[in-house]
PDB file of N, CA and C in Angstrom:
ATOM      1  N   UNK A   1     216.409  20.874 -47.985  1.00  0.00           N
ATOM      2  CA  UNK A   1     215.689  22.131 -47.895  1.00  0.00           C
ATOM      3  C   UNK A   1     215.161  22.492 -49.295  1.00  0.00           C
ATOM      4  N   UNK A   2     213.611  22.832 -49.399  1.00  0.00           N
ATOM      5  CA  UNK A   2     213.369  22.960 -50.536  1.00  0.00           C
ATOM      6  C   UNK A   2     214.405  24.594 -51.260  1.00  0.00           C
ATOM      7  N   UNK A   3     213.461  24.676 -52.325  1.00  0.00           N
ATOM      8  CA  UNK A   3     214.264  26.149 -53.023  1.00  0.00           C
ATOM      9  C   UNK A   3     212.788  27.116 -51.712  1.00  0.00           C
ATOM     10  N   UNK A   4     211.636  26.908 -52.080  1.00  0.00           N
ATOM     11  CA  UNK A   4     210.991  28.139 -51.307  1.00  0.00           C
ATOM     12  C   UNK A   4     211.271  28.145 -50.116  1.00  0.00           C
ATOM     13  N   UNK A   5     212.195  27.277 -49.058  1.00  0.00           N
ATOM     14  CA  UNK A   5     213.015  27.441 -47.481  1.00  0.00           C
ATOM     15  C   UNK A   5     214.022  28.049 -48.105  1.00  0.00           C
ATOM     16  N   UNK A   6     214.979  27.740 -48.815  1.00  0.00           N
ATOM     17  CA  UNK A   6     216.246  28.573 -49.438  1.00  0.00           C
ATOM     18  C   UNK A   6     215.828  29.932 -49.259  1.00  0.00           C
ATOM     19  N   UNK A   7     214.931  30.040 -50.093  1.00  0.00           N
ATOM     20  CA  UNK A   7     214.425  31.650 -50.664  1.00  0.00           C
ATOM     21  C   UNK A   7     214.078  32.508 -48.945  1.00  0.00           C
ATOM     22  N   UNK A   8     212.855  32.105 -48.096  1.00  0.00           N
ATOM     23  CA  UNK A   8     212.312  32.485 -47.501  1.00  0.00           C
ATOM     24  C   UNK A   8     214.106  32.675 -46.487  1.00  0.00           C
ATOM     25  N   UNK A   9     214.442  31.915 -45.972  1.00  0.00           N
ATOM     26  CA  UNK A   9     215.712  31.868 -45.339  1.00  0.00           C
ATOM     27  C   UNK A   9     216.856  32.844 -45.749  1.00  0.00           C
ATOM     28  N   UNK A  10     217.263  32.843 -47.161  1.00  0.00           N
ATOM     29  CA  UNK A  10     218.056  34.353 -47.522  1.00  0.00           C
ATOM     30  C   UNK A  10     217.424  35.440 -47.183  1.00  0.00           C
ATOM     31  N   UNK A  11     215.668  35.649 -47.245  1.00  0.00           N
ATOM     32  CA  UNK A  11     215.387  36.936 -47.322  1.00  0.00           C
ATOM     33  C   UNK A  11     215.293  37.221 -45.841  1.00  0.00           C
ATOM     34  N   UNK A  12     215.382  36.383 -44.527  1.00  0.00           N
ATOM     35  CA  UNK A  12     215.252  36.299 -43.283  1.00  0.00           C
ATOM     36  C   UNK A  12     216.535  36.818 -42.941  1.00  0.00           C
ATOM     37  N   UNK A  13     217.523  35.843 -43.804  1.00  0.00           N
ATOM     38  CA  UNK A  13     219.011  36.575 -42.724  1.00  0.00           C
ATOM     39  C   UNK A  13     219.655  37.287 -43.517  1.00  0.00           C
ATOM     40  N   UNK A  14     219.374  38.132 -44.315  1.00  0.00           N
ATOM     41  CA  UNK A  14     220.018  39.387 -44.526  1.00  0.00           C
ATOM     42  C   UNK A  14     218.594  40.607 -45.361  1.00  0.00           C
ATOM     43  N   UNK A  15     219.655  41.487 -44.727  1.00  0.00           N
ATOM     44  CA  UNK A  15     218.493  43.014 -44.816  1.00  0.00           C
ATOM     45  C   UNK A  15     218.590  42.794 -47.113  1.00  0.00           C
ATOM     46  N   UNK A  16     219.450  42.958 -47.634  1.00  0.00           N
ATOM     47  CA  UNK A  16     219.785  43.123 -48.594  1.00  0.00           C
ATOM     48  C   UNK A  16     219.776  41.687 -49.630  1.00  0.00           C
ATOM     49  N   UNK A  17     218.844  41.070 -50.586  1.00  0.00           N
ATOM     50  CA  UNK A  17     218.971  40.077 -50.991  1.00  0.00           C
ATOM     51  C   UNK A  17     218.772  40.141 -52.280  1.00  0.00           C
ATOM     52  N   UNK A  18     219.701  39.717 -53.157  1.00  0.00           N
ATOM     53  CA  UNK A  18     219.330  40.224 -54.552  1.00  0.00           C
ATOM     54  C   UNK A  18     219.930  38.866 -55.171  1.00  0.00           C
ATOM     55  N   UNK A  19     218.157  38.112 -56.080  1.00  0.00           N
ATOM     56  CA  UNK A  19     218.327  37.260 -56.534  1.00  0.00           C
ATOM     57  C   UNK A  19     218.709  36.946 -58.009  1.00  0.00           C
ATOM     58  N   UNK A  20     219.534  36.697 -58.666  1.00  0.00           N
ATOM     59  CA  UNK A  20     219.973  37.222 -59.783  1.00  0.00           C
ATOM     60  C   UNK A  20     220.182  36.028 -60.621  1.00  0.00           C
ATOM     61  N   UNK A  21     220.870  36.508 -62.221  1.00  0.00           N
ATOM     62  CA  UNK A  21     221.222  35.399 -62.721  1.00  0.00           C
ATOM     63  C   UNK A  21     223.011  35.405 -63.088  1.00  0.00           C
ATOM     64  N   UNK A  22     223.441  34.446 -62.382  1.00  0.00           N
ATOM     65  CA  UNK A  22     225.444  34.356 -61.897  1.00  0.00           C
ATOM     66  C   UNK A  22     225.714  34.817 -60.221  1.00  0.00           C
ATOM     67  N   UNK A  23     225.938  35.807 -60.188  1.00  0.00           N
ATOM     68  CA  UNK A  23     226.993  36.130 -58.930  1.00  0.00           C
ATOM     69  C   UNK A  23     227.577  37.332 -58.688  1.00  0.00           C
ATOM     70  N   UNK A  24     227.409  38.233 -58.322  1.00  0.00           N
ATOM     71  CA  UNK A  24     227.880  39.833 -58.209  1.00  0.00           C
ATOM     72  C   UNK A  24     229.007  39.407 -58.641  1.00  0.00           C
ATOM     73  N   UNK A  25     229.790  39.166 -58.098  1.00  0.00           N
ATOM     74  CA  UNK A  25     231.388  39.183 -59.309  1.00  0.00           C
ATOM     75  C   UNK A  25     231.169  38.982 -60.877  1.00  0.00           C
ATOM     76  N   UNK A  26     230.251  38.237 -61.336  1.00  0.00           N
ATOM     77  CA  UNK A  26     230.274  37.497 -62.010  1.00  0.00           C
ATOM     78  C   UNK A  26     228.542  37.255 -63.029  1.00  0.00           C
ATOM     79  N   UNK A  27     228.196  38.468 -63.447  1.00  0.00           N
ATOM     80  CA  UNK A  27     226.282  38.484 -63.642  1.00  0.00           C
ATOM     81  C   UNK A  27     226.415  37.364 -64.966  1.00  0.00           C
ATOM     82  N   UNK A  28     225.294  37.290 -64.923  1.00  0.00           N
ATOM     83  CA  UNK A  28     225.390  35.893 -66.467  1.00  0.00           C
ATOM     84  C   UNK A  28     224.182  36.953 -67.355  1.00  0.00           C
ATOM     85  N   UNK A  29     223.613  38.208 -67.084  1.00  0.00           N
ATOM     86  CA  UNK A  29     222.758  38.898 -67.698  1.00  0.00           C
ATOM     87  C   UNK A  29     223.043  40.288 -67.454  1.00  0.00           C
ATOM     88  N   UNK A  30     222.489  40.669 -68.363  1.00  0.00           N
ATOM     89  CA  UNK A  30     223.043  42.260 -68.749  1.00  0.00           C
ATOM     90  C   UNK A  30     222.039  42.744 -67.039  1.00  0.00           C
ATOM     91  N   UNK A  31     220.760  42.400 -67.322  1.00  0.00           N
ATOM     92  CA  UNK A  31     219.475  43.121 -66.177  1.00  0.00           C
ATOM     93  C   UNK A  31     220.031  42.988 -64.600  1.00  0.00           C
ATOM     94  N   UNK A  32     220.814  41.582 -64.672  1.00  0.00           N
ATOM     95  CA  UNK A  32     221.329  41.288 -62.878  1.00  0.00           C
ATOM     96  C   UNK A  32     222.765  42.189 -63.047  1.00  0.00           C
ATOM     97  N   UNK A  33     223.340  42.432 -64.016  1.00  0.00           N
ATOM     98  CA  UNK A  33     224.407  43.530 -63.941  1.00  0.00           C
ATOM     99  C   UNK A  33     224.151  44.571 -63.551  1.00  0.00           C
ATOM    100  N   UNK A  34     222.914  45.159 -64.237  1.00  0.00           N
ATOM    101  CA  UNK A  34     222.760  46.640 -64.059  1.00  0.00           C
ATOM    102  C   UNK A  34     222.384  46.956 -62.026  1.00  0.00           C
ATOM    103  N   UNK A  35     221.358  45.670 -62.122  1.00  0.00           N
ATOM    104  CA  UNK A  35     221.326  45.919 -60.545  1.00  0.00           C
ATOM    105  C   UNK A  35     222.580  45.755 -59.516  1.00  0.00           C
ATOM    106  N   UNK A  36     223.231  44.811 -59.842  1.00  0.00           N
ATOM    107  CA  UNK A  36     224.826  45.085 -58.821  1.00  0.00           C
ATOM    108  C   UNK A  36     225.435  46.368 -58.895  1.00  0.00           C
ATOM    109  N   UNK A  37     225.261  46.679 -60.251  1.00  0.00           N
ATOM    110  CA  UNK A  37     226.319  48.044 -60.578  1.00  0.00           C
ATOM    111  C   UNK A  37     225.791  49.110 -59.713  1.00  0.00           C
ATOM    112  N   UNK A  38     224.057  49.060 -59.665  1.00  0.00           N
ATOM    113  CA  UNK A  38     223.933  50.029 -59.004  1.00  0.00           C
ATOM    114  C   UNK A  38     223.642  49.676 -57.166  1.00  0.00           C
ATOM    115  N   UNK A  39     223.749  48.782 -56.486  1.00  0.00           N
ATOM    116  CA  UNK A  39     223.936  48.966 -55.439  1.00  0.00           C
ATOM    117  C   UNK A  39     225.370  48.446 -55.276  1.00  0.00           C
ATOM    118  N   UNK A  40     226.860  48.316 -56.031  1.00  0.00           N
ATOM    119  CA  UNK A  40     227.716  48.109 -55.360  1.00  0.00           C
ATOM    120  C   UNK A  40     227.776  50.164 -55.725  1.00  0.00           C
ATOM    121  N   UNK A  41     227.875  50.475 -56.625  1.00  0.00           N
ATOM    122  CA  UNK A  41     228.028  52.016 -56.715  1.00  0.00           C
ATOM    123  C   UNK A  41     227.183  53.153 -54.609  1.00  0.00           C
ATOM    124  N   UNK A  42     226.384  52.247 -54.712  1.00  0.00           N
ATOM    125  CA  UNK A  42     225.714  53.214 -53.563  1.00  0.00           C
ATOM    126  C   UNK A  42     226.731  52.404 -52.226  1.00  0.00           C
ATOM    127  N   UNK A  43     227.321  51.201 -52.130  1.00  0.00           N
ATOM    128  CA  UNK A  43     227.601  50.406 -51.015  1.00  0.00           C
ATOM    129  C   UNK A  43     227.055  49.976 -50.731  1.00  0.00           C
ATOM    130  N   UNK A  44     226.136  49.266 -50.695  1.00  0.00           N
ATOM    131  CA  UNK A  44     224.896  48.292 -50.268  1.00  0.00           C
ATOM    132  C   UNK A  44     225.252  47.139 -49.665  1.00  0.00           C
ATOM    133  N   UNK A  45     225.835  47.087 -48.548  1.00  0.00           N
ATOM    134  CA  UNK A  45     225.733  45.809 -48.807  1.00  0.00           C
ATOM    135  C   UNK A  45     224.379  44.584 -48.837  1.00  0.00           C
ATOM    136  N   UNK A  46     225.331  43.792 -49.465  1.00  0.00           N
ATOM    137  CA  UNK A  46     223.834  42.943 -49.671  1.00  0.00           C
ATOM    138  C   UNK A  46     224.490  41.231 -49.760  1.00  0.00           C
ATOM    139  N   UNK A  47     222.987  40.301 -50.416  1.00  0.00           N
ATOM    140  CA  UNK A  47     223.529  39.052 -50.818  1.00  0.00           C
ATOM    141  C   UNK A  47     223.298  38.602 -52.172  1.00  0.00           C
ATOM    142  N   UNK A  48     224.090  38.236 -53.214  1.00  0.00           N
ATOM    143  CA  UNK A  48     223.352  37.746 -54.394  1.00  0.00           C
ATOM    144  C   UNK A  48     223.284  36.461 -54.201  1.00  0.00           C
ATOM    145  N   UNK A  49     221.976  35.984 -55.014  1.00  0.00           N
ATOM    146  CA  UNK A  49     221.974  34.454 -54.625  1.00  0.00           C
ATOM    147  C   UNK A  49     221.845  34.162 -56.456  1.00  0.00           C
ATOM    148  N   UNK A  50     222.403  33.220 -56.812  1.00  0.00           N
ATOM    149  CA  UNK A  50     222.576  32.834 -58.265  1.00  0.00           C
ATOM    150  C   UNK A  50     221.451  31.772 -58.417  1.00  0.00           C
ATOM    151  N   UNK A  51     220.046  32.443 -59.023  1.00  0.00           N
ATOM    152  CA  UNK A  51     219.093  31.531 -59.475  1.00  0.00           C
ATOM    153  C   UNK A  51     219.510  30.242 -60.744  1.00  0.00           C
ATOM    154  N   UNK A  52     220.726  30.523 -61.339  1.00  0.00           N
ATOM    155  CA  UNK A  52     220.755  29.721 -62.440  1.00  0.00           C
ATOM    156  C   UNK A  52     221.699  28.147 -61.750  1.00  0.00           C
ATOM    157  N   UNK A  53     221.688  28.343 -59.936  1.00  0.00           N
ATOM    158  CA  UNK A  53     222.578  27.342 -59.941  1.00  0.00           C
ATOM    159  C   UNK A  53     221.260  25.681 -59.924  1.00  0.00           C
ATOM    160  N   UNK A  54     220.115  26.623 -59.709  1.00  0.00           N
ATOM    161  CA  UNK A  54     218.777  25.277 -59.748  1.00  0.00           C
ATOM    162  C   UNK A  54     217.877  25.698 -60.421  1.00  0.00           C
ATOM    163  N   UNK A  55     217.434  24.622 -61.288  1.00  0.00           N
ATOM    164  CA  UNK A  55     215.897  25.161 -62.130  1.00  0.00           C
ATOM    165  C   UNK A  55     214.443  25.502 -61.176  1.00  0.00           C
ATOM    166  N   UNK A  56     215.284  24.771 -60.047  1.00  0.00           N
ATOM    167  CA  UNK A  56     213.711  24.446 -58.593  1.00  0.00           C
ATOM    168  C   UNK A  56     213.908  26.030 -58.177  1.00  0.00           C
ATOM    169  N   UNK A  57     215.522  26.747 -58.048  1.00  0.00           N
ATOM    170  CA  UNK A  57     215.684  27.909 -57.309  1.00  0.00           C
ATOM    171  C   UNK A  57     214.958  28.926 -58.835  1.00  0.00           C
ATOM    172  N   UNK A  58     215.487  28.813 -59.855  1.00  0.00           N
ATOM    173  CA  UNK A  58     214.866  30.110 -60.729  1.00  0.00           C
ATOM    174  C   UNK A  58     213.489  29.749 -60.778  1.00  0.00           C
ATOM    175  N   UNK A  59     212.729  28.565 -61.007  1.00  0.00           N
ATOM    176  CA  UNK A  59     211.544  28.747 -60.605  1.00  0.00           C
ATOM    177  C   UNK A  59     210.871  29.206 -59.331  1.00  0.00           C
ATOM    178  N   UNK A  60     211.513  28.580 -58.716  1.00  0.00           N
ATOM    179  CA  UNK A  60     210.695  29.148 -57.238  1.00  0.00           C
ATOM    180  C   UNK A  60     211.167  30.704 -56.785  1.00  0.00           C
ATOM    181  N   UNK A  61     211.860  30.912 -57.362  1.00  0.00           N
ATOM    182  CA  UNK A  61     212.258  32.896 -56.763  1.00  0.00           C
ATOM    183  C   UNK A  61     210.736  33.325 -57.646  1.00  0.00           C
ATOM    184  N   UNK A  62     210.469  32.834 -58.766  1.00  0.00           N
ATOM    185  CA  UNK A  62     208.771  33.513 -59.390  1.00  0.00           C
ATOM    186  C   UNK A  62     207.968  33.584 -58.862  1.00  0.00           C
ATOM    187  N   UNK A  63     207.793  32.455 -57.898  1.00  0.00           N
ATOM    188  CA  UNK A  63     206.430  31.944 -57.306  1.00  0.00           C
ATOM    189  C   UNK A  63     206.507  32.856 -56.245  1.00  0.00           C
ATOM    190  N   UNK A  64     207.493  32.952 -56.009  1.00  0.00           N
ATOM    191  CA  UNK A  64     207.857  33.311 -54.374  1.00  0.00           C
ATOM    192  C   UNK A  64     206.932  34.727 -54.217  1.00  0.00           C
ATOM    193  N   UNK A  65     207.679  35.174 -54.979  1.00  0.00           N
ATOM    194  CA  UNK A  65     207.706  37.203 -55.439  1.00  0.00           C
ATOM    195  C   UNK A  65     205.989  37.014 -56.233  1.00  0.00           C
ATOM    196  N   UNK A  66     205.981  36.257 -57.174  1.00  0.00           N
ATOM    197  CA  UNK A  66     204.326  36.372 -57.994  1.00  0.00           C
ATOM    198  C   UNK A  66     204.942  37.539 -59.169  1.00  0.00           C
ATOM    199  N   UNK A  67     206.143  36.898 -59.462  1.00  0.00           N
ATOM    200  CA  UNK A  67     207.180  38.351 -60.565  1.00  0.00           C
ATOM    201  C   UNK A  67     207.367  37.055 -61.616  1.00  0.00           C
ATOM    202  N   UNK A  68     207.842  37.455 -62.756  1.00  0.00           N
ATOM    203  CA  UNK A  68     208.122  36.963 -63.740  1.00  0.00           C
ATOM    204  C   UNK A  68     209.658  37.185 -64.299  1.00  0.00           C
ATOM    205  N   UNK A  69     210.243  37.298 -63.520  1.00  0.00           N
ATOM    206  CA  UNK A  69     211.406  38.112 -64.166  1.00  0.00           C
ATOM    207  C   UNK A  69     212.607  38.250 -63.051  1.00  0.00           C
ATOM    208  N   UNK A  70     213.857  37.932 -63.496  1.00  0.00           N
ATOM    209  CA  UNK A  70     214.981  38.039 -62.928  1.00  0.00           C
ATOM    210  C   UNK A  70     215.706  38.891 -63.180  1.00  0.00           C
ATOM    211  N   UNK A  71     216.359  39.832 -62.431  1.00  0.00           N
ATOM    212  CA  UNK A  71     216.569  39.715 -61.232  1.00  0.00           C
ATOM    213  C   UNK A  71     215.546  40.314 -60.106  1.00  0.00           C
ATOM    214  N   UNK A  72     215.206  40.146 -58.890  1.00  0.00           N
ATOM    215  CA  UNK A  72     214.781  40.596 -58.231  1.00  0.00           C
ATOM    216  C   UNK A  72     215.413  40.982 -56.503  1.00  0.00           C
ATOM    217  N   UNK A  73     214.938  42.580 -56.531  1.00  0.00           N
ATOM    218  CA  UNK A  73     215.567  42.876 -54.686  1.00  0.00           C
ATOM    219  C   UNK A  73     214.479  42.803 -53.717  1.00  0.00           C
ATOM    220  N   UNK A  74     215.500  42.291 -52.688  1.00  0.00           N
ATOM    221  CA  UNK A  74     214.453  42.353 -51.448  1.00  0.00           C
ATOM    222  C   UNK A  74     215.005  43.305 -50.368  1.00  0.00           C
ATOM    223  N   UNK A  75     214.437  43.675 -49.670  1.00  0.00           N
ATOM    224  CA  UNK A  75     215.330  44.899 -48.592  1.00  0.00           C
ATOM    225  C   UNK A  75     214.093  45.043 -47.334  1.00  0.00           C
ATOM    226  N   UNK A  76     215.147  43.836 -46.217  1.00  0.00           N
ATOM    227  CA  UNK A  76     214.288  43.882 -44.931  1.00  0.00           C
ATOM    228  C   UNK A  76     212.767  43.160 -45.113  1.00  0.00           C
ATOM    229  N   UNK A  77     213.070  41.993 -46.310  1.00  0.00           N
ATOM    230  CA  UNK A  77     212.312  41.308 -46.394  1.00  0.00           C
ATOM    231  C   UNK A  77     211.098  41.355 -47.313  1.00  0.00           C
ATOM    232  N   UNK A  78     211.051  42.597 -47.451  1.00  0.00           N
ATOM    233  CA  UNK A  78     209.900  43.293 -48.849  1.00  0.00           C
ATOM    234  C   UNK A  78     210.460  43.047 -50.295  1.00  0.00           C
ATOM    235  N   UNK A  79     209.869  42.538 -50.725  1.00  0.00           N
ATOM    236  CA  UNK A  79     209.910  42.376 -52.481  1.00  0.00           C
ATOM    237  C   UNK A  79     210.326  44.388 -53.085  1.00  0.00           C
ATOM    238  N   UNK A  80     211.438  44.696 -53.090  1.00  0.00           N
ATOM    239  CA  UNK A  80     210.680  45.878 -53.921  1.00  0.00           C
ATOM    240  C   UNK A  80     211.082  45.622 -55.523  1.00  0.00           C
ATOM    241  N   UNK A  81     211.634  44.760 -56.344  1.00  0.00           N
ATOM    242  CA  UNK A  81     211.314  45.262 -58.014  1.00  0.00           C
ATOM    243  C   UNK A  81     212.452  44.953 -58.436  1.00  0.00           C
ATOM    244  N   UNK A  82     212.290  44.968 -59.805  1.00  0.00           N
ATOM    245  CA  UNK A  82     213.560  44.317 -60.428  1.00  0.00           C
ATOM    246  C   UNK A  82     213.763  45.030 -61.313  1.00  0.00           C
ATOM    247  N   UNK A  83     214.912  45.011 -62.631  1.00  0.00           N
ATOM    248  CA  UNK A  83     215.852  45.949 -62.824  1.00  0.00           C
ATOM    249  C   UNK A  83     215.210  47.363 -63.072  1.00  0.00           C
ATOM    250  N   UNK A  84     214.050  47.475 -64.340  1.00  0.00           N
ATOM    251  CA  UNK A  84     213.486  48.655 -64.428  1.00  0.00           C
ATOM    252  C   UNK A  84     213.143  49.127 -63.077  1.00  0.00           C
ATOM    253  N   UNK A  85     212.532  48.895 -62.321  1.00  0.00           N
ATOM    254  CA  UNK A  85     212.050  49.748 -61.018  1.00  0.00           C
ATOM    255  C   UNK A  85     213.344  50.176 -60.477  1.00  0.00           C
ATOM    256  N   UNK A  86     214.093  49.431 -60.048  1.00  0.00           N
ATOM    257  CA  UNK A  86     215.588  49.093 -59.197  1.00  0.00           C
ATOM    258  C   UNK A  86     216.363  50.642 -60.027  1.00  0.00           C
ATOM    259  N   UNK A  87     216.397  50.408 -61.428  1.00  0.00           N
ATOM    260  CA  UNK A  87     216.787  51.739 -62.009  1.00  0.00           C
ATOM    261  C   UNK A  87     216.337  53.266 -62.267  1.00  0.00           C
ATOM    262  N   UNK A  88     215.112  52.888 -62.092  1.00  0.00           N
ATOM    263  CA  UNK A  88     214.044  53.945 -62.214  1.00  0.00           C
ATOM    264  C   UNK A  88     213.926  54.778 -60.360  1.00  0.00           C
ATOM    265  N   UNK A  89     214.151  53.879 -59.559  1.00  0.00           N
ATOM    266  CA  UNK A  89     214.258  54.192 -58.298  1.00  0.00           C
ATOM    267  C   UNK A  89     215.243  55.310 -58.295  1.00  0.00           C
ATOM    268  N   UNK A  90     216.678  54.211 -58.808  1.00  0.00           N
ATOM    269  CA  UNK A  90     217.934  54.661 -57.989  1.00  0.00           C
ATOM    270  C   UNK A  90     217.918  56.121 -59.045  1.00  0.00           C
ATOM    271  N   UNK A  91     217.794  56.118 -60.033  1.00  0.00           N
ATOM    272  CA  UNK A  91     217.778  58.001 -61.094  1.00  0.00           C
ATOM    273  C   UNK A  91     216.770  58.673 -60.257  1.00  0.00           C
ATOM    274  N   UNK A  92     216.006  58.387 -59.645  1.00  0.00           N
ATOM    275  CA  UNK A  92     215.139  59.318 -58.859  1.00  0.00           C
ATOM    276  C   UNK A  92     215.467  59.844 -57.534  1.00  0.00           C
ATOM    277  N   UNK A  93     216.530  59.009 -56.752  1.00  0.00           N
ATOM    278  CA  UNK A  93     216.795  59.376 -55.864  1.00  0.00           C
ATOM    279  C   UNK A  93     215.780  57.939 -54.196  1.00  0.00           C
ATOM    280  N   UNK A  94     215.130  57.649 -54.994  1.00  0.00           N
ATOM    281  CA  UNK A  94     214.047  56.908 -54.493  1.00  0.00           C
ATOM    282  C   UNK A  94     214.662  55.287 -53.592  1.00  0.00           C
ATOM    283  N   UNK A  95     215.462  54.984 -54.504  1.00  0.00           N
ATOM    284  CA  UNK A  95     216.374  53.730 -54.047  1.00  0.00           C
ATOM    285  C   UNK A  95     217.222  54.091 -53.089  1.00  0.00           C
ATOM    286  N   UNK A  96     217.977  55.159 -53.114  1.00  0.00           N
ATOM    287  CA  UNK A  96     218.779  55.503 -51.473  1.00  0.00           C
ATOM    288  C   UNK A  96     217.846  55.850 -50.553  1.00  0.00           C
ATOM    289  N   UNK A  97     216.988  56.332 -50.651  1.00  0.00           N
ATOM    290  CA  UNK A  97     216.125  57.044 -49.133  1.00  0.00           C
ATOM    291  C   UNK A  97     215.365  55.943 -49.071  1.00  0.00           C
ATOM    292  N   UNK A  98     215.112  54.931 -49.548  1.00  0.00           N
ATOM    293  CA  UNK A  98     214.297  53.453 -49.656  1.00  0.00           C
ATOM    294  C   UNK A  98     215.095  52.425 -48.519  1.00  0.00           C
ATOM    295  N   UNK A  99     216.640  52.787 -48.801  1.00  0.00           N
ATOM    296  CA  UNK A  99     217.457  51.684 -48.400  1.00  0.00           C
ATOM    297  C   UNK A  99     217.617  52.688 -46.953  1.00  0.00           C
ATOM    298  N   UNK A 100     217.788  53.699 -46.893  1.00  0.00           N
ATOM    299  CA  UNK A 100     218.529  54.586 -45.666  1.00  0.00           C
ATOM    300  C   UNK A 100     217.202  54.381 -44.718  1.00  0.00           C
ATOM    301  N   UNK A 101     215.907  54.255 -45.198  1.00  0.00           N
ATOM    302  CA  UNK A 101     214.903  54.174 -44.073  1.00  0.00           C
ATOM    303  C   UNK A 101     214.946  52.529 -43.853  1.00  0.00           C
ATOM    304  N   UNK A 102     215.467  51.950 -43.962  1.00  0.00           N
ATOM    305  CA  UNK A 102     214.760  50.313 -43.786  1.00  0.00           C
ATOM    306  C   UNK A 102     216.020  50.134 -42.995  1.00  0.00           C
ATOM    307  N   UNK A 103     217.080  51.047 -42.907  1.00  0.00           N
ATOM    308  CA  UNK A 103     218.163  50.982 -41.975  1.00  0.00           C
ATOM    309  C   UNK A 103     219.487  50.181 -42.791  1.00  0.00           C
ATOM    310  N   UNK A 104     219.140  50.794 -43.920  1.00  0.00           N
ATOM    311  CA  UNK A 104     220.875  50.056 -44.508  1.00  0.00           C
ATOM    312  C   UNK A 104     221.786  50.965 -44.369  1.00  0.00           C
ATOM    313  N   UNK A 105     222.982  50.661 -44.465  1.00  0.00           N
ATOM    314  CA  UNK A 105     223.822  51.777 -44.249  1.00  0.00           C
ATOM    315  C   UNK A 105     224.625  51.420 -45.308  1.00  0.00           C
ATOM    316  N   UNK A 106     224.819  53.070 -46.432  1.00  0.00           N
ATOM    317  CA  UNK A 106     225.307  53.216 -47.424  1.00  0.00           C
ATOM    318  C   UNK A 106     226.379  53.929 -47.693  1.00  0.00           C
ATOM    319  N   UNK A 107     227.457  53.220 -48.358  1.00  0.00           N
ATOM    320  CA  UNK A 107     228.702  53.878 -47.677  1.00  0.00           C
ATOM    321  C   UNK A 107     228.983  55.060 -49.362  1.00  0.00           C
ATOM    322  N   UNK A 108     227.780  55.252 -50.152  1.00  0.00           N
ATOM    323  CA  UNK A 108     227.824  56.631 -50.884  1.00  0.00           C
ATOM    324  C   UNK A 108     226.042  57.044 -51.128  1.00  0.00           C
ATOM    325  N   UNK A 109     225.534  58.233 -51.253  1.00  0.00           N
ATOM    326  CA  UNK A 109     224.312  58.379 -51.558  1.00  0.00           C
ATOM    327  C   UNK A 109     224.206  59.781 -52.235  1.00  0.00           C
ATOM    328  N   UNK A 110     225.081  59.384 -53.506  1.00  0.00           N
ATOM    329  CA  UNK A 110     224.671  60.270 -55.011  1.00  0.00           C
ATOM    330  C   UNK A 110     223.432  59.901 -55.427  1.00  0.00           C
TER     331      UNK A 110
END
């Protein structure tokens, strides 16, 4: 399976897909930290997928999106943005009512 079936296939079977660099337990970058921190803080669930485990997967999550930059979320299949947006969302209030309409269910929404 190439990396762009990988990619297209995570963002198919789950609402929540966040492509990063390491592993929600485990970020290998400050930017894929900040984004776990803030959807394990809201409950999100979701999936991280660790771009650094293939050079074919961190390249192809770029192509995919037409983004330059890791980490990136997807939610119900839409590209929405990576850490600045992702943070700029969630201080606005914008990232919970984003996730609560696409039908995630969030088990806090400070």
């Amino acid at each position: 399976m190439s990396a762009r079936d990988q990619i297209a296939s995570a963002i198919a079977e789950n609402d929540v897909v966040l492509f990063m660099k390491g592993t929600p337990q485990f970020p290998q970058c400050g930017f894929s930290g900040q984004v776990v921190q803030i959807l394990d803080y809201l409950g999100a669930p979701y999936k991280g997928v660790n771009v650094l485990a293939s050079d074919e997967m961190r390249q192809g999550i770029k192509e995919f999106s037409n983004w330059p930059t890791i980490p990136q979320l997807y939610v119900k299949g839409e590209f929405v943005g990576g850490c600045d947006i992702i943070r700029e969302m969630f201080q606005a209030g914008e990232l919970q009512s984003h996730l609560k309409e696409a039908g995630v269910e969030l088990k806090q929404t400070a």
